[in-house]
Protein backbone atom coordinates (compact mmCIF):
# COMPACT_ATOMS: atom_id res chain seq x y z
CA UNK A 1 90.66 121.69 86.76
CA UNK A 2 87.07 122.43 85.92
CA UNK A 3 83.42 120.79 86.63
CA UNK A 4 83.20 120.06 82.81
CA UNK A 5 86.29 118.35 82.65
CA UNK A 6 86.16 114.89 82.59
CA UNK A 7 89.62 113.99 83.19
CA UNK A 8 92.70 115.22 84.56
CA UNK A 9 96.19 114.08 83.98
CA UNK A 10 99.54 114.38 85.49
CA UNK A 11 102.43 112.51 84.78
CA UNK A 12 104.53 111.46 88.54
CA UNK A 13 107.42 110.07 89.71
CA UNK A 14 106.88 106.43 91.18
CA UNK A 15 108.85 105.57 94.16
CA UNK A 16 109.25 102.58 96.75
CA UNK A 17 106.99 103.15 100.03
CA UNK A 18 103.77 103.14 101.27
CA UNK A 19 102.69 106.85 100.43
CA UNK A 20 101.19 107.86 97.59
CA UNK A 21 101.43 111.72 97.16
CA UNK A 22 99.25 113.67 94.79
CA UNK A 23 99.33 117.25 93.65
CA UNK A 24 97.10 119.73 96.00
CA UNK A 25 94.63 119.93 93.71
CA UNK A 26 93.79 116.34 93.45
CA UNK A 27 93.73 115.93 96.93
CA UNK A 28 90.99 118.79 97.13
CA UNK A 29 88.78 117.52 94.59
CA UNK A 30 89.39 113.78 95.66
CA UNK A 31 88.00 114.93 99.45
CA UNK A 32 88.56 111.50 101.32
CA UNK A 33 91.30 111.10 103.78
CA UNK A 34 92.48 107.26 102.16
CA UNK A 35 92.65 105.71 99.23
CA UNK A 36 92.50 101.61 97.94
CA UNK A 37 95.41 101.43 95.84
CA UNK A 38 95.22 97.97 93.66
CA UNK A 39 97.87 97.05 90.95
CA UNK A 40 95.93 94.88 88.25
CA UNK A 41 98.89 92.25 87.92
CA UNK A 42 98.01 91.35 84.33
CA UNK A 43 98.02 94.68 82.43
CA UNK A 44 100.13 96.66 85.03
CA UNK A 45 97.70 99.74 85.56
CA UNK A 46 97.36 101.18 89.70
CA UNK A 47 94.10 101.99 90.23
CA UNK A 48 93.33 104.44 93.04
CA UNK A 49 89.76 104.62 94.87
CA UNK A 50 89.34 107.43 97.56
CA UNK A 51 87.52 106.14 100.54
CA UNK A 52 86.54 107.82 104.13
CA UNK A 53 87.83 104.73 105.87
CA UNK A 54 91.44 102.73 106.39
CA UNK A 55 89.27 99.59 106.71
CA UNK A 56 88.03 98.10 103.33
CA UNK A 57 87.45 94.17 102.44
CA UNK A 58 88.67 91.78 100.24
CA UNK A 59 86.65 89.07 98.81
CA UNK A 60 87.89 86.21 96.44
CA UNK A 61 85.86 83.39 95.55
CA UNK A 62 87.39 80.27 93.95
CA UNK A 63 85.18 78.74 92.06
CA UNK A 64 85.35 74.83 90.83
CA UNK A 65 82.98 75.31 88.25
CA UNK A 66 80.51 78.52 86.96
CA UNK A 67 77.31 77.86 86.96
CA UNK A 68 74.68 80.08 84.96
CA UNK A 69 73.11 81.15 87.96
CA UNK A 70 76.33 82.15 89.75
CA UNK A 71 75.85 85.88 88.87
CA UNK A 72 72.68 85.99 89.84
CA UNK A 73 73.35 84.57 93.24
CA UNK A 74 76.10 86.39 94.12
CA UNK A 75 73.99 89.43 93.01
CA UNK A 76 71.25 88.18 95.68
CA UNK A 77 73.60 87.95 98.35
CA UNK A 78 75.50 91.40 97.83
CA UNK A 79 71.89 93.26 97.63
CA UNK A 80 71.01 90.91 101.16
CA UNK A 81 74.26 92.12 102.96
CA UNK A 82 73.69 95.99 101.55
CA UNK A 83 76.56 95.65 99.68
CA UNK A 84 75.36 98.34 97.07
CA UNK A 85 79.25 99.98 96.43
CA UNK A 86 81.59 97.58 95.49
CA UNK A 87 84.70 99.40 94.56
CA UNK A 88 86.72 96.92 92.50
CA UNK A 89 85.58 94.03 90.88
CA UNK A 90 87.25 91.40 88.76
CA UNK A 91 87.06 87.73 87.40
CA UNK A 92 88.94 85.28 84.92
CA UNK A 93 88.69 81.57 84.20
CA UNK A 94 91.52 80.14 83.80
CA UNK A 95 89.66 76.60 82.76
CA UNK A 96 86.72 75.36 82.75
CA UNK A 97 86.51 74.22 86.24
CA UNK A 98 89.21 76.96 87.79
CA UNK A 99 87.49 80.42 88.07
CA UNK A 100 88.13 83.37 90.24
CA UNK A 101 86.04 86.26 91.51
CA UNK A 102 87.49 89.12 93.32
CA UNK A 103 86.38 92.65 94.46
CA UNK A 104 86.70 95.42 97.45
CA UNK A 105 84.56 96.97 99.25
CA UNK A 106 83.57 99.16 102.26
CA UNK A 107 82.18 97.51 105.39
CA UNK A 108 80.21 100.13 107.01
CA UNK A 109 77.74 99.14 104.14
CA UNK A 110 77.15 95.60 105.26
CA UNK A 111 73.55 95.07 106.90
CA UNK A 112 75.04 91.49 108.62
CA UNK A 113 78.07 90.43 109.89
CA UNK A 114 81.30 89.61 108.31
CA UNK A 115 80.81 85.71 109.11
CA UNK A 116 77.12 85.71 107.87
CA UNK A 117 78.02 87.38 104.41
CA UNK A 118 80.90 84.42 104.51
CA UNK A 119 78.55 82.26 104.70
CA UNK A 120 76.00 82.89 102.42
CA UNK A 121 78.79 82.95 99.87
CA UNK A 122 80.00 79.59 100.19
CA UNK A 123 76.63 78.21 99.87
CA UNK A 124 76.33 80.31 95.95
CA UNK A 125 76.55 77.14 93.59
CA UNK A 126 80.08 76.36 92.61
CA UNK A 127 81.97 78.44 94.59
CA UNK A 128 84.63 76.06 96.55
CA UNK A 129 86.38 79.14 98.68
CA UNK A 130 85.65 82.03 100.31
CA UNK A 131 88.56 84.43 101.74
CA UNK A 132 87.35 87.59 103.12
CA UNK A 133 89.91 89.64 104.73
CA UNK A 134 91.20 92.77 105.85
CA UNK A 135 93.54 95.39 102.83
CA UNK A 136 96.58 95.90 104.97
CA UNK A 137 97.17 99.61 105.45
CA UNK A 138 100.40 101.12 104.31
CA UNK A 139 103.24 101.54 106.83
């Protein structure tokens, strides 16, 4: 592997468990001791995000209905909590008045508490739910 390649490719075996084992030179260029493994349900693809840390969030919204400003606020309220590295992010709407938001992210980043970013996000217009919880780590 070489700085002016963009990607790098191997094909592995997948097996039950909660290890993921890469070849030595991934691991070295990767550098971080953990990684958020997330299986996008719909299309099938594992997507793997090195991180320093075991602990990373996740945040789903349900929301009853989108508003145009719901983008906007939610932007507003990431960029008040210092939530400037989001590592996953996703939405659908599955009808008009039944939409999802979801993404992961790193909590050292927040600049207020777990509670207070709660908060702020159930009062964005539209959004019904907020779950904010702990990735389990593998065992």
């Amino acid at each position: 592997m070489t700085k002016a390649d963009i990607t790098h490719a191997k094909v592995l075996q997948i097996q039950k468990g909660s290890t993921i084992t890469l070849p030595e030179e991934f691991v070295d260029a990767i550098g971080q001791p953990f990684g958020l493994a997330i299986l996008v349900v719909k299309d099938k693809n594992v997507k793997l995000y090195p991180v320093d840390s075991s602990k990373v969030l996740y945040l789903k919204l349900n929301i009853e209905k989108l508003s145009k400003s719901f983008l906007e606020e939610l932007t507003s309220v990431f960029e008040m909590g210092g939530l400037e590295d989001i590592l996953f992010t996703s939405g659908i709407c599955q009808s008009a008045d039944q939409c999802y938001y979801e993404c992961y992210f790193t909590p050292e980043q927040l600049k207020i508490s777990e509670e207070d970013l709660r908060t702020r996000l159930t009062g964005i217009t539209g959004v019904q739910k907020v779950v904010l919880e702990d990735v389990p780590v593998g065992q």
